[in-house]
Structures are given as structure tokens and as C-alpha cells.
C-alpha atoms as a PDB file:
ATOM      1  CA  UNK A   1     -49.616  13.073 -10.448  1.00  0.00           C
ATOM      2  CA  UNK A   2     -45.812  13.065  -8.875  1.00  0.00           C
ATOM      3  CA  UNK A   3     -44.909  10.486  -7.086  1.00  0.00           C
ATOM      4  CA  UNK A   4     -41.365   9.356  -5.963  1.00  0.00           C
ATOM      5  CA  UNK A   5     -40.833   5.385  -6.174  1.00  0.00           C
ATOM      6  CA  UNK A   6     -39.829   3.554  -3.006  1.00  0.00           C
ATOM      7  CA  UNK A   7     -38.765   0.581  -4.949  1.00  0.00           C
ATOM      8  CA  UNK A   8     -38.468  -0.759  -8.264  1.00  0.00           C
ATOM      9  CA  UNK A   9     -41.475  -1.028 -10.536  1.00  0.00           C
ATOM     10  CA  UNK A  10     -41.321  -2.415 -14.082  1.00  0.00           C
ATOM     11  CA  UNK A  11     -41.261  -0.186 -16.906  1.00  0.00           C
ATOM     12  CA  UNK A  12     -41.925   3.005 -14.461  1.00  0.00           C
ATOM     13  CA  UNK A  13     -37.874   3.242 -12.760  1.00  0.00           C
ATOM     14  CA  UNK A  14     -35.954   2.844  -9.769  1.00  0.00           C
ATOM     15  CA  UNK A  15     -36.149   3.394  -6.035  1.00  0.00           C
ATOM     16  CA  UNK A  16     -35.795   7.042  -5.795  1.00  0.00           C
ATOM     17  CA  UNK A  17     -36.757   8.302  -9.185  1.00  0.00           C
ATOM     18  CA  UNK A  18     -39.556  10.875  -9.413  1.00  0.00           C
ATOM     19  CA  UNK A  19     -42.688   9.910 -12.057  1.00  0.00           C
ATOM     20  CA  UNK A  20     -45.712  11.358 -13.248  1.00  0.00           C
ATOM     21  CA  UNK A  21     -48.198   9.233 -13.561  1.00  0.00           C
ATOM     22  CA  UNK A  22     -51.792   9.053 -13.796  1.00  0.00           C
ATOM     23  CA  UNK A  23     -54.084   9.617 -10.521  1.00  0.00           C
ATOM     24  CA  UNK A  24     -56.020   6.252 -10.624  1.00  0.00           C
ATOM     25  CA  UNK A  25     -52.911   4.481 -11.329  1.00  0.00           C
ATOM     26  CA  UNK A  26     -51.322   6.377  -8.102  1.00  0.00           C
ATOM     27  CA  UNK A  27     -54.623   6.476  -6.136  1.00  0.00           C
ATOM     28  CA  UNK A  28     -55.689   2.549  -6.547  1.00  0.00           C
ATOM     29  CA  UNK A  29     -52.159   0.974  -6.991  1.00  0.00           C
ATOM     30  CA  UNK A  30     -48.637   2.529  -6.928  1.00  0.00           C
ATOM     31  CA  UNK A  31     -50.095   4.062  -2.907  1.00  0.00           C
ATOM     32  CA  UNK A  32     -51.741   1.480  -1.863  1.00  0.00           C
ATOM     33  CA  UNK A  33     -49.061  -1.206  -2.451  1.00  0.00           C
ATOM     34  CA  UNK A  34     -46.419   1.170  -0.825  1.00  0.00           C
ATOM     35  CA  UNK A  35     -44.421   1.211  -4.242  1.00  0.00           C
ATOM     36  CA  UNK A  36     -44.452   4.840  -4.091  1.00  0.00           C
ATOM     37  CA  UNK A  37     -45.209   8.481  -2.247  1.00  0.00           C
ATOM     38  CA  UNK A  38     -46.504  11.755  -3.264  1.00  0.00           C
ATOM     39  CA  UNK A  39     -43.869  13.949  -4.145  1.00  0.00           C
ATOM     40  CA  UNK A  40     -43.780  17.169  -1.367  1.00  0.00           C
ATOM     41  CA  UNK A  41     -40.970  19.404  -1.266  1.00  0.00           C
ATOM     42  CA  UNK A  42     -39.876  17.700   1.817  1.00  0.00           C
ATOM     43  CA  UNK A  43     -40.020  13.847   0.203  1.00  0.00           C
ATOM     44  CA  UNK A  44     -38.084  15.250  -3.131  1.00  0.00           C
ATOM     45  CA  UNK A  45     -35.730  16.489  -0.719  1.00  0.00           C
ATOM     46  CA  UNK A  46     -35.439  12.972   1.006  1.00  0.00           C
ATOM     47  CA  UNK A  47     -35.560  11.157  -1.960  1.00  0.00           C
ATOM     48  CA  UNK A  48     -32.036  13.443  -3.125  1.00  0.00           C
ATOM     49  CA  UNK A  49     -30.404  12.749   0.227  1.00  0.00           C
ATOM     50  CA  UNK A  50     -30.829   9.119   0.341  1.00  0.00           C
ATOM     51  CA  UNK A  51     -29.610   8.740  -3.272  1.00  0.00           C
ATOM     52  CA  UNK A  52     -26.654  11.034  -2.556  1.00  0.00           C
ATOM     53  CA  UNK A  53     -25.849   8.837   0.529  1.00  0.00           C
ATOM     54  CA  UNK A  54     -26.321   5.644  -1.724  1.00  0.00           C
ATOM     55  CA  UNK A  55     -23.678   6.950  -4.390  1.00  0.00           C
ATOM     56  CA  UNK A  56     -21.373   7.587  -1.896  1.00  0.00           C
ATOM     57  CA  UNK A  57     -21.627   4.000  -0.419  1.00  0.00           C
ATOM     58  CA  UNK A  58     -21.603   2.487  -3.846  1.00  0.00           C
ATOM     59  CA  UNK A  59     -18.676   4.377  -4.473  1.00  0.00           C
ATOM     60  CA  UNK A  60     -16.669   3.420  -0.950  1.00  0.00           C
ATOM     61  CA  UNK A  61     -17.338  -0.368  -1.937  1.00  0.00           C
ATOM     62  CA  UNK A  62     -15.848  -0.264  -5.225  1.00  0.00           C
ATOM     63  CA  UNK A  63     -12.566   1.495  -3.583  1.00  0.00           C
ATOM     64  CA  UNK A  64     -12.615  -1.003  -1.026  1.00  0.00           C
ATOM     65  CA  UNK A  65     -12.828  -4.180  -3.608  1.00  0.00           C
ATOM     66  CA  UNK A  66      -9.943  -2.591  -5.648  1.00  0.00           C
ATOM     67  CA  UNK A  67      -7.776  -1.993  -2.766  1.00  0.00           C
ATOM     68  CA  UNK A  68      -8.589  -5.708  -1.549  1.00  0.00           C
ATOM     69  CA  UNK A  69      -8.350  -6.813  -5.102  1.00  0.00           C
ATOM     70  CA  UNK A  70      -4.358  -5.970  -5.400  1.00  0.00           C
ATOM     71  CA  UNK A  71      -3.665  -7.663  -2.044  1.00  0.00           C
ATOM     72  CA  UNK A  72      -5.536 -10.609  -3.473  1.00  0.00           C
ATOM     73  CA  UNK A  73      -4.124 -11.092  -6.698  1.00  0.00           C
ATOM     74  CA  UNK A  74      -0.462 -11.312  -5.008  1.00  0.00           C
ATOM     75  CA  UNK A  75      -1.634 -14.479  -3.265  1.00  0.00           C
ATOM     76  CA  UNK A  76      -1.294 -18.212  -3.985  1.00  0.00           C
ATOM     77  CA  UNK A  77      -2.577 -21.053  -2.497  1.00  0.00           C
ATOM     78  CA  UNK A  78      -1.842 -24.415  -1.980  1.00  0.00           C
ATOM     79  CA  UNK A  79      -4.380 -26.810  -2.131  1.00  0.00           C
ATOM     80  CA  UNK A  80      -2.983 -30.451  -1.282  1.00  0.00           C
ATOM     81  CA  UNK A  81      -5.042 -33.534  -2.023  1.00  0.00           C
ATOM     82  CA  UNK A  82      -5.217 -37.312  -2.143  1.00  0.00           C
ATOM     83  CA  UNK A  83      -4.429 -38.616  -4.937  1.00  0.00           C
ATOM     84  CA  UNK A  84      -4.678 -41.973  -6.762  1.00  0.00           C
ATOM     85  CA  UNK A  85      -1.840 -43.933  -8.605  1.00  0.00           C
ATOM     86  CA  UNK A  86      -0.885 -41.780 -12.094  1.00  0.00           C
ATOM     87  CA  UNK A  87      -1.049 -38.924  -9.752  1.00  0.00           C
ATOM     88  CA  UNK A  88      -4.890 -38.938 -10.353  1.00  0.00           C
ATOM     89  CA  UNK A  89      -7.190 -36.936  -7.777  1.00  0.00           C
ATOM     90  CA  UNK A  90     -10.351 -38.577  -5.850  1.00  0.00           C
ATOM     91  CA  UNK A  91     -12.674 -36.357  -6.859  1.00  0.00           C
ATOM     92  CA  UNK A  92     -11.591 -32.212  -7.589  1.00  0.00           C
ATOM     93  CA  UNK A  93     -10.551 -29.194  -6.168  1.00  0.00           C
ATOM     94  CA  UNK A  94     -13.897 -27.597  -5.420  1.00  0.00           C
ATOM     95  CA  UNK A  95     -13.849 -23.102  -4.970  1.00  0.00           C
ATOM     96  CA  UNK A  96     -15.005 -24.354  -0.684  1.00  0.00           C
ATOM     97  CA  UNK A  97     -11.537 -26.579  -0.796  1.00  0.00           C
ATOM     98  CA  UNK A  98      -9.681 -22.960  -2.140  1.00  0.00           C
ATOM     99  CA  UNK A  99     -11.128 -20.613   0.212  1.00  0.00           C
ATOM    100  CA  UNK A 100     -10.445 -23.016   3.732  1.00  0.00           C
ATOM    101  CA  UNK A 101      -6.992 -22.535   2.004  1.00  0.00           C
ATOM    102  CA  UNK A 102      -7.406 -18.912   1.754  1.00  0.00           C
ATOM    103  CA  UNK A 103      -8.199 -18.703   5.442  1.00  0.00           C
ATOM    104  CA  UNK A 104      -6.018 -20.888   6.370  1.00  0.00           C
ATOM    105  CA  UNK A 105      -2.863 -20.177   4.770  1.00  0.00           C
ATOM    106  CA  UNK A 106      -3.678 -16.229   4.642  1.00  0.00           C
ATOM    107  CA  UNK A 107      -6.416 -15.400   6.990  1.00  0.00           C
ATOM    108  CA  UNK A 108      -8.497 -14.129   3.925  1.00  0.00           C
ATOM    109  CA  UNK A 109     -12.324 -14.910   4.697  1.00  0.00           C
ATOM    110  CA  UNK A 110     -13.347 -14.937   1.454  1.00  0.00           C
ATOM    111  CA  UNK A 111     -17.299 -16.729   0.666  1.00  0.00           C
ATOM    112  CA  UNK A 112     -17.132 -20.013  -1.851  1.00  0.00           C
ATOM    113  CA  UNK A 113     -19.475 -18.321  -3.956  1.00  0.00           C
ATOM    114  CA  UNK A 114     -17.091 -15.371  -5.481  1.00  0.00           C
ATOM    115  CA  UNK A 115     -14.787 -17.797  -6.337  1.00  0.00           C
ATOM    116  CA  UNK A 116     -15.112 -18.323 -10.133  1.00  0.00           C
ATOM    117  CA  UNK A 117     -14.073 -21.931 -11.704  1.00  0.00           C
ATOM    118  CA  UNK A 118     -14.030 -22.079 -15.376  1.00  0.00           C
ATOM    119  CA  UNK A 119     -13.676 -26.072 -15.390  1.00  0.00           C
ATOM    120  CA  UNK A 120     -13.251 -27.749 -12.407  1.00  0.00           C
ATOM    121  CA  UNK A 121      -9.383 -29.288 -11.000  1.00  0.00           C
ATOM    122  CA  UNK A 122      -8.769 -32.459 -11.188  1.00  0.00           C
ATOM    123  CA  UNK A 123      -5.430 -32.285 -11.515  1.00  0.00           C
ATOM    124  CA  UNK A 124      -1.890 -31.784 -10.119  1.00  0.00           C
ATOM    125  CA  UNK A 125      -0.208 -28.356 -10.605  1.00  0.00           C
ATOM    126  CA  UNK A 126      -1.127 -24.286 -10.980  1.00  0.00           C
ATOM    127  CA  UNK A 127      -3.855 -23.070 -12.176  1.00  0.00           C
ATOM    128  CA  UNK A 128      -5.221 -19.459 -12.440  1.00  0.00           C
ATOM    129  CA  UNK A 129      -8.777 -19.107 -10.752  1.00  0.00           C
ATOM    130  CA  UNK A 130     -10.894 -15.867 -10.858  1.00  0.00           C
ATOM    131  CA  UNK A 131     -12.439 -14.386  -7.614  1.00  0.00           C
ATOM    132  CA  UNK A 132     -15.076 -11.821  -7.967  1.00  0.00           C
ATOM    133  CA  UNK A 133     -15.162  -9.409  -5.329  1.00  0.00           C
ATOM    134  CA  UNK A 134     -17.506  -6.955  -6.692  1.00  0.00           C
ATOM    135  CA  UNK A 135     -19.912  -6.636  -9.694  1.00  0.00           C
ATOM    136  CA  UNK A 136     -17.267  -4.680 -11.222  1.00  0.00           C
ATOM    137  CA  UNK A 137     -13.893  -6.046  -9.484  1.00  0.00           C
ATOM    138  CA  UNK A 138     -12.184  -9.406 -10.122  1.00  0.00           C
ATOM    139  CA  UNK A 139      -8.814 -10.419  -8.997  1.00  0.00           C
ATOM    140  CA  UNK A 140      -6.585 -13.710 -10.288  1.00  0.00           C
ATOM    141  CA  UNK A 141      -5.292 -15.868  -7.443  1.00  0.00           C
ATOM    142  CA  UNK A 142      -2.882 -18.620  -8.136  1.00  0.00           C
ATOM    143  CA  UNK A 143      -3.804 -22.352  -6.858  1.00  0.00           C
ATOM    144  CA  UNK A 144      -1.262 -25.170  -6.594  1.00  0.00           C
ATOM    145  CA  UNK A 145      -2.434 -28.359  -6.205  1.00  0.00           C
ATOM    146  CA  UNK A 146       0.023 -30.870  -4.345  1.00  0.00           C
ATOM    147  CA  UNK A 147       0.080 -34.200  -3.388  1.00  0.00           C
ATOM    148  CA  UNK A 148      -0.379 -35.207   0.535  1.00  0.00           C
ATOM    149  CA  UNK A 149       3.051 -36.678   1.752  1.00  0.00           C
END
């Protein structure tokens, strides 16, 4: 039996892909469950359309996080903090402390979470930090860490 998936199932394929499987397996699981439906003319013809319409998104998104990735990776942002005698910080520059920074020095709204820290700052000066702004897209901002006045 055809049937067109309507959402990931292990070790059959993706959302969209058409299958053959066998009629209990369709009947008394893959229908019931709403995992998948029979595949007419008309669905098949869906199924295309929506997978078309998903490429082209996917693609938009990754032309968009390039094109935001260059303005990005022009930036740098100062971070100032506290610190101790020796020039010591209280505690470290955290990726929420960079992107307040980010929105407030450049009006970048950028979520904590995409920003990448290999080890964390607890230090005065520059470092390089890695923000991820798509599965495939990464830009390097610059981060200066200075002392309050």
C-alpha cells in the first residue's frame, strides 16, 4: 500500500516522502496514529507542493543568515565589568552579558543561546566568540572586556 508520511517515522522517512508499505501495517498503525495518508493523485500532488514551498523557505533562511552573518561579523562589543584587584573579574562574561551588549550598543536582538563560548571570560581584553545563526551559518564577533571606571 502507498501512503505519504505526515511526519517522521523511524526507519520508514520523512514528512512528505511517499512509502509502500504493507496493508496491516497501514490499516492498524501508520492511519490510525495519523503518521500517514493514502496516497491519491490529489495528496501526491499536495505532498509535492508543500515540499516545494518548504525548499523555498529553507532556502530564503539560509540567504537571510548569510546576509545577517556579514553585518554581524563587522561588529564588536564591549562588555565592561567589575573587577577585583590584579584586574581579576567577579565571576565571567556569560553569552546573556554579550548579547544585552549587542542590543544595546547595536540594536542587534540576538537570543543567548546562538551565542557559542568555547571557555568561558574571565578576563580583561578581546576575545573572538562564535554566534550561530543558522544550522549552517556562523559569524565571529569581537568582545572587549573593560574595566568599569
Amino acid at each position: 500500500m502507498k501512503l505519504i508520511l505526515q511526519q517522521e517515522v523511524k526507519k520508514l522517512g520523512k514528512k512528505g516522502d511517499v512509502i509502500e508499505v504493507s496493508e496491516g501495517y497501514a490499516r492498524n498503525y501508520l492511519l490510525p496514529q495519523k503518521l500517514a495518508i493514502a496516497a491519491t493523485a490529489t495528496n501526491v500532488n499536495t505532498a509535492i507542493q508543500q515540499k516545494e514551498a518548504e525548499a523555498r523557505k529553507t532556502k530564503r533562511l539560509l540567504e537571510e543568515a548569510q546576509m545577517y552573518a556579514a553585518q554581524i561579523g563587522k561588529l564588536t562589543v564591549q562588555v565592561t565589568v567589575k573587577t577585583g584587584e590584579g584586574g581579576k573579574l567577579f565571576g565571567s562574561v556569560t553569552s546573556k552579558d554579550i548579547a544585552d551588549a549587542l542590543q544595546a550598543q547595536h540594536g542587534v536582538e540576538l537570543d543567548k543561546r546562538k551565542i557559542e563560548l568555547k571557555d568561558s571570560i574571565k578576563a580583561l581584553g578581546e576575545y573572538p566568540v562564535t554566534v550561530k545563526l543558522h544550522p549552517e551559518i556562523s559569524a565571529q564577533i569581537q568582545v572587549q572586556v573593560t574595566t568599569v571606571q
